[in-house]
N, C-alpha and C. Protein backbone atom coordinates (compact mmCIF):
# COMPACT_ATOMS: atom_id res chain seq x y z
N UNK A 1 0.85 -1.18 0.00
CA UNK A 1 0.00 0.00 0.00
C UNK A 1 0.89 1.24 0.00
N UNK A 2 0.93 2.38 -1.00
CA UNK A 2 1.56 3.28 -1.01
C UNK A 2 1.36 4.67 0.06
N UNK A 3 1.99 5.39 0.48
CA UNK A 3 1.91 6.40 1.39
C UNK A 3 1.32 7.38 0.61
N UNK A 4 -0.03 8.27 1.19
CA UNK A 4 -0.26 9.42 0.36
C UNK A 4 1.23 10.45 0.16
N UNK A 5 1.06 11.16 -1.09
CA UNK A 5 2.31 11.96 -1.16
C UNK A 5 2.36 13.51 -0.30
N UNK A 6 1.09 13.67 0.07
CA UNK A 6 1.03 14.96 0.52
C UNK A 6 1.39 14.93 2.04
N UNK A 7 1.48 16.00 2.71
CA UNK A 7 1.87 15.93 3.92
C UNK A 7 0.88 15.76 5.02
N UNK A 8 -0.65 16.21 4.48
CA UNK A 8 -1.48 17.04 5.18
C UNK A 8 -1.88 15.50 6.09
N UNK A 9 -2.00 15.87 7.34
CA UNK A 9 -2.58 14.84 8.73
C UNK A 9 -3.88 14.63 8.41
N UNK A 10 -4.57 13.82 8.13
CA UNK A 10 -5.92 12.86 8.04
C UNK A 10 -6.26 12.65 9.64
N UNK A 11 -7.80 13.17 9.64
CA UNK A 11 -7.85 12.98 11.50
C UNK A 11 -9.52 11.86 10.74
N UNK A 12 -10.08 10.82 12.02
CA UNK A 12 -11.30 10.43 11.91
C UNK A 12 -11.96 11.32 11.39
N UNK A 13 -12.35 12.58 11.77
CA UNK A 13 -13.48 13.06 11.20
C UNK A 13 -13.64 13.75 10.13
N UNK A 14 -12.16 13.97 9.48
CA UNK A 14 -12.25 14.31 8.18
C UNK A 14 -13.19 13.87 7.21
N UNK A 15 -13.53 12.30 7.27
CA UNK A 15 -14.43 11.99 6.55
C UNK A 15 -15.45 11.92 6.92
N UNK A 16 -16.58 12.68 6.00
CA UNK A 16 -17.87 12.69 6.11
C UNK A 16 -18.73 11.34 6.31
N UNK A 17 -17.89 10.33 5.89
CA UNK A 17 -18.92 8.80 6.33
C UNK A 17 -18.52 8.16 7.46
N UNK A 18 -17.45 9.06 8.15
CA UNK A 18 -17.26 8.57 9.56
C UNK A 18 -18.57 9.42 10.29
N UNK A 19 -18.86 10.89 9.92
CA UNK A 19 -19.35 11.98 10.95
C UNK A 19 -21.02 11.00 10.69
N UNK A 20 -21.31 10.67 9.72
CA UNK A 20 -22.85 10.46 9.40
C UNK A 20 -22.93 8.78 10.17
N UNK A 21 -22.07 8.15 10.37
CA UNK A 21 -22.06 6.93 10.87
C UNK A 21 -22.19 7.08 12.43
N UNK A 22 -21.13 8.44 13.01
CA UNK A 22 -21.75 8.66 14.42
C UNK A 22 -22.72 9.13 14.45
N UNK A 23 -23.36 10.24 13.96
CA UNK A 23 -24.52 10.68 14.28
C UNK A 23 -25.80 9.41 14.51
N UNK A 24 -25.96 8.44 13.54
CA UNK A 24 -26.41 7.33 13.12
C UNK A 24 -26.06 6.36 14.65
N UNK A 25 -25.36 6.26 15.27
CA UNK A 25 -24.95 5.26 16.48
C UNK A 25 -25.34 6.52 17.23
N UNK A 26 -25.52 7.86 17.55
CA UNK A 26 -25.66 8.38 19.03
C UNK A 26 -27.40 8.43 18.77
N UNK A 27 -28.35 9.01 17.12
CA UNK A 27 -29.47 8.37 17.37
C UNK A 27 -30.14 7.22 17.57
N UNK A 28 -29.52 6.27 17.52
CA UNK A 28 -29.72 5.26 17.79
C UNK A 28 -29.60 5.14 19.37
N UNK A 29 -29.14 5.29 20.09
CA UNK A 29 -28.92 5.03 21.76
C UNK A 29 -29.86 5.83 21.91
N UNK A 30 -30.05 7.39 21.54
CA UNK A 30 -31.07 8.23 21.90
C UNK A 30 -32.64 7.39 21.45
N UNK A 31 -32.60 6.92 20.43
CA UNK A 31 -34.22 6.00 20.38
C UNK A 31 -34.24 4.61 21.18
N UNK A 32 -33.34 4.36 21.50
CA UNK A 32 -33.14 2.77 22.86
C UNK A 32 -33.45 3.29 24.08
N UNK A 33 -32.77 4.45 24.23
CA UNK A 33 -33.06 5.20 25.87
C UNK A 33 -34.54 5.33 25.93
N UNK A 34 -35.13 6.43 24.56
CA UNK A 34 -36.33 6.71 24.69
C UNK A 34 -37.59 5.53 24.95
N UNK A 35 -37.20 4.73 24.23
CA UNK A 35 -38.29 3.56 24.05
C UNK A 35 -37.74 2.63 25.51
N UNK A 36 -36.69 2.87 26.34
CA UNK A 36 -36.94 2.11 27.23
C UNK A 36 -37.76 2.66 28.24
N UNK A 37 -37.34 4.12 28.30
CA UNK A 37 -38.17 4.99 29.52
C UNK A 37 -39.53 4.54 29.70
N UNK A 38 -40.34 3.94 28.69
CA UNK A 38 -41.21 3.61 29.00
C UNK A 38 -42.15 2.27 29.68
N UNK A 39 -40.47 0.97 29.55
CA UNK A 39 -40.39 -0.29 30.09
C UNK A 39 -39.97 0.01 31.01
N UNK A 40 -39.01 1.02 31.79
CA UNK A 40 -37.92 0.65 32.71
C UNK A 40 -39.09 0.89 34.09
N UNK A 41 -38.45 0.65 35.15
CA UNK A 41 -39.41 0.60 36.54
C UNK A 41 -38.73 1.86 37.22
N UNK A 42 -39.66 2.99 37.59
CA UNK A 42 -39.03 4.10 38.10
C UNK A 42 -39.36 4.40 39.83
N UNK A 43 -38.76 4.85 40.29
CA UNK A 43 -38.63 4.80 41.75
C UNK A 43 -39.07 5.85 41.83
N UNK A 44 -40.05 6.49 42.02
CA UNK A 44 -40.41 8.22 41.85
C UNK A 44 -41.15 8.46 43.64
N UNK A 45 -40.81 9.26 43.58
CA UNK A 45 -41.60 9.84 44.63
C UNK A 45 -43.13 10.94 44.62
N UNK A 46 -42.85 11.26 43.46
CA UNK A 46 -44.39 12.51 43.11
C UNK A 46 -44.92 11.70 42.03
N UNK A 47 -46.02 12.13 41.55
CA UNK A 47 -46.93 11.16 40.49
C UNK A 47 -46.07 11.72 39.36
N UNK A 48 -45.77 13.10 38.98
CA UNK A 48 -45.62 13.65 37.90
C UNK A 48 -44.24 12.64 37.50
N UNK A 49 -43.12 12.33 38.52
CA UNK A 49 -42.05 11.47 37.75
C UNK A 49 -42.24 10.31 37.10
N UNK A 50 -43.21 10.07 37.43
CA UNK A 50 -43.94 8.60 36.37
C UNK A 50 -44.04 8.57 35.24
N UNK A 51 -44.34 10.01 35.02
CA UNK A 51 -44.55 10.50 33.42
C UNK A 51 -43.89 10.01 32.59
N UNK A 52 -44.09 9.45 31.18
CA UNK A 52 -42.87 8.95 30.06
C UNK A 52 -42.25 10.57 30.05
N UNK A 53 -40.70 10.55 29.33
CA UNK A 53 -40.33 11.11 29.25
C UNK A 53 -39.84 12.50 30.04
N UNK A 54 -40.13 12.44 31.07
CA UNK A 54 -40.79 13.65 32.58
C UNK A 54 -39.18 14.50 32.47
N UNK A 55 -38.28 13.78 32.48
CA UNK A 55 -36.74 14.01 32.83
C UNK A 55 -36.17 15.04 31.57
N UNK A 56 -36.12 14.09 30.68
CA UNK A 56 -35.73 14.54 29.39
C UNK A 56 -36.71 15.94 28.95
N UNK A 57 -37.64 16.26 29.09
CA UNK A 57 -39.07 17.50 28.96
C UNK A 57 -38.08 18.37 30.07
N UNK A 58 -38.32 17.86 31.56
CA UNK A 58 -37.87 19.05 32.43
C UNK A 58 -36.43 19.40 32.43
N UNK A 59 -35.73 18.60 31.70
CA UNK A 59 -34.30 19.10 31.32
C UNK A 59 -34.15 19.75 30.42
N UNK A 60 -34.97 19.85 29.15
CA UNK A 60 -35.55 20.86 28.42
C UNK A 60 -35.45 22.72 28.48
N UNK A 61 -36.46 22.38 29.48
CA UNK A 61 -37.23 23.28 29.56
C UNK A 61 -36.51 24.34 30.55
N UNK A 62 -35.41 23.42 31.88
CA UNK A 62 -34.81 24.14 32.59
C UNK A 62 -33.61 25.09 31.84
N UNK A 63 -33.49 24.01 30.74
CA UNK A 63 -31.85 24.52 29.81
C UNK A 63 -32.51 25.90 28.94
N UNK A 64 -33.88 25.76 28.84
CA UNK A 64 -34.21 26.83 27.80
C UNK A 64 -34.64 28.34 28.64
N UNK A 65 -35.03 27.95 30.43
CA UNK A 65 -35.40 28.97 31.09
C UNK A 65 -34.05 29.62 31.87
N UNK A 66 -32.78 28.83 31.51
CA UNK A 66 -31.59 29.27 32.03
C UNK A 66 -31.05 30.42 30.94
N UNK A 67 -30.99 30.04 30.05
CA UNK A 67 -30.68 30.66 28.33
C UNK A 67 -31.46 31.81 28.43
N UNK A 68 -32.98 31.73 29.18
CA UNK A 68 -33.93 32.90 28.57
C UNK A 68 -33.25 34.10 29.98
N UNK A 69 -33.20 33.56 30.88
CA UNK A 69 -32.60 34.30 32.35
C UNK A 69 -31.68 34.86 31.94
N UNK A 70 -30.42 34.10 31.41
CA UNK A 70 -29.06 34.88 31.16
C UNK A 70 -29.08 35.92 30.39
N UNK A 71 -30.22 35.64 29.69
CA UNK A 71 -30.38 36.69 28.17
C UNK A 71 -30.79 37.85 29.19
N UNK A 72 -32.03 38.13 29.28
CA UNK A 72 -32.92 39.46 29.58
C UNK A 72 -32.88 39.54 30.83
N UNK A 73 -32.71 39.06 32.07
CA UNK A 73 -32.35 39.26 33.41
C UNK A 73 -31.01 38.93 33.70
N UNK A 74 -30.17 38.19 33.64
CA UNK A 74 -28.68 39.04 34.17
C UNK A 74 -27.81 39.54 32.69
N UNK A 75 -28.06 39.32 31.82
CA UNK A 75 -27.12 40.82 30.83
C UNK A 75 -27.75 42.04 31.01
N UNK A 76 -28.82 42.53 31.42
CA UNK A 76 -28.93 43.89 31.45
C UNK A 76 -27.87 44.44 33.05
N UNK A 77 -27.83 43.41 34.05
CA UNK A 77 -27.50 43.72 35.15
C UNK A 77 -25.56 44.22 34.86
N UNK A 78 -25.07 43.36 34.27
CA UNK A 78 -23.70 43.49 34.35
C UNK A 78 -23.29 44.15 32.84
N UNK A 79 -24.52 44.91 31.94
CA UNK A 79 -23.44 45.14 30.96
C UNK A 79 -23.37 46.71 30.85
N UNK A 80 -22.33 47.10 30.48
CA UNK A 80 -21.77 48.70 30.38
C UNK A 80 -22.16 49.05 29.26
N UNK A 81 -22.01 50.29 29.07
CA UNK A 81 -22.10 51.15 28.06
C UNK A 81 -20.96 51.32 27.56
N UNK A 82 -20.96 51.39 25.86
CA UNK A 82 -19.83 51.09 24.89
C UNK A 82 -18.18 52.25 25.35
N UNK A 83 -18.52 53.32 25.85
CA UNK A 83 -17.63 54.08 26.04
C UNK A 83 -17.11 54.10 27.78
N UNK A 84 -17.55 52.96 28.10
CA UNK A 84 -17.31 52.45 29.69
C UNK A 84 -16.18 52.98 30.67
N UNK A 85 -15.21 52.41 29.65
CA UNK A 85 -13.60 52.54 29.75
C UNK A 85 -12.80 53.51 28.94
N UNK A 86 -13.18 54.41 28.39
CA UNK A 86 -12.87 55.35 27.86
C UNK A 86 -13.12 56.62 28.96
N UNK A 87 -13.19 56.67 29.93
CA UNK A 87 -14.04 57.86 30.96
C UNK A 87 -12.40 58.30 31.70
């Protein structure tokens, strides 16, 4: 087998039928997880954790009300005006 002639370093993900083959194996675990949540036996303490999917929704929703907080309640708190450091 001959050596390419060029110099340039080849990494895994250079190739595009490596990147589409992972994506392909991490949805796949993501549809095994999902479809088990609904076999597996859950230890809950409130009715609402019973819920299919309850975890994955309120992890959601916390990641999207953290994002909405940082945005419009703490950047107005800590940000300066453009000529701040110019004074």
């Amino acid at each position: 087998m001959a050596k390419p002639t060029n110099k340039e370093k080849h990494y895994l993900f250079d190739n595009p039928r490596n990147v589409k083959l992972l994506f392909r194996i991490y949805y796949s675990c993501l549809l095994l997880l999902l479809v088990l949540d609904f076999f597996l036996h859950k230890h809950a303490i409130f009715g609402w954790e019973r819920w299919p999917e309850f975890y994955a929704v309120f992890g959601f929703v916390a990641c999207v009300a953290l994002v909405l907080a940082a945005k419009y309640i703490l950047r107005p708190m800590v940000k300066r005006r453009e000529n701040y450091y110019d004074k």
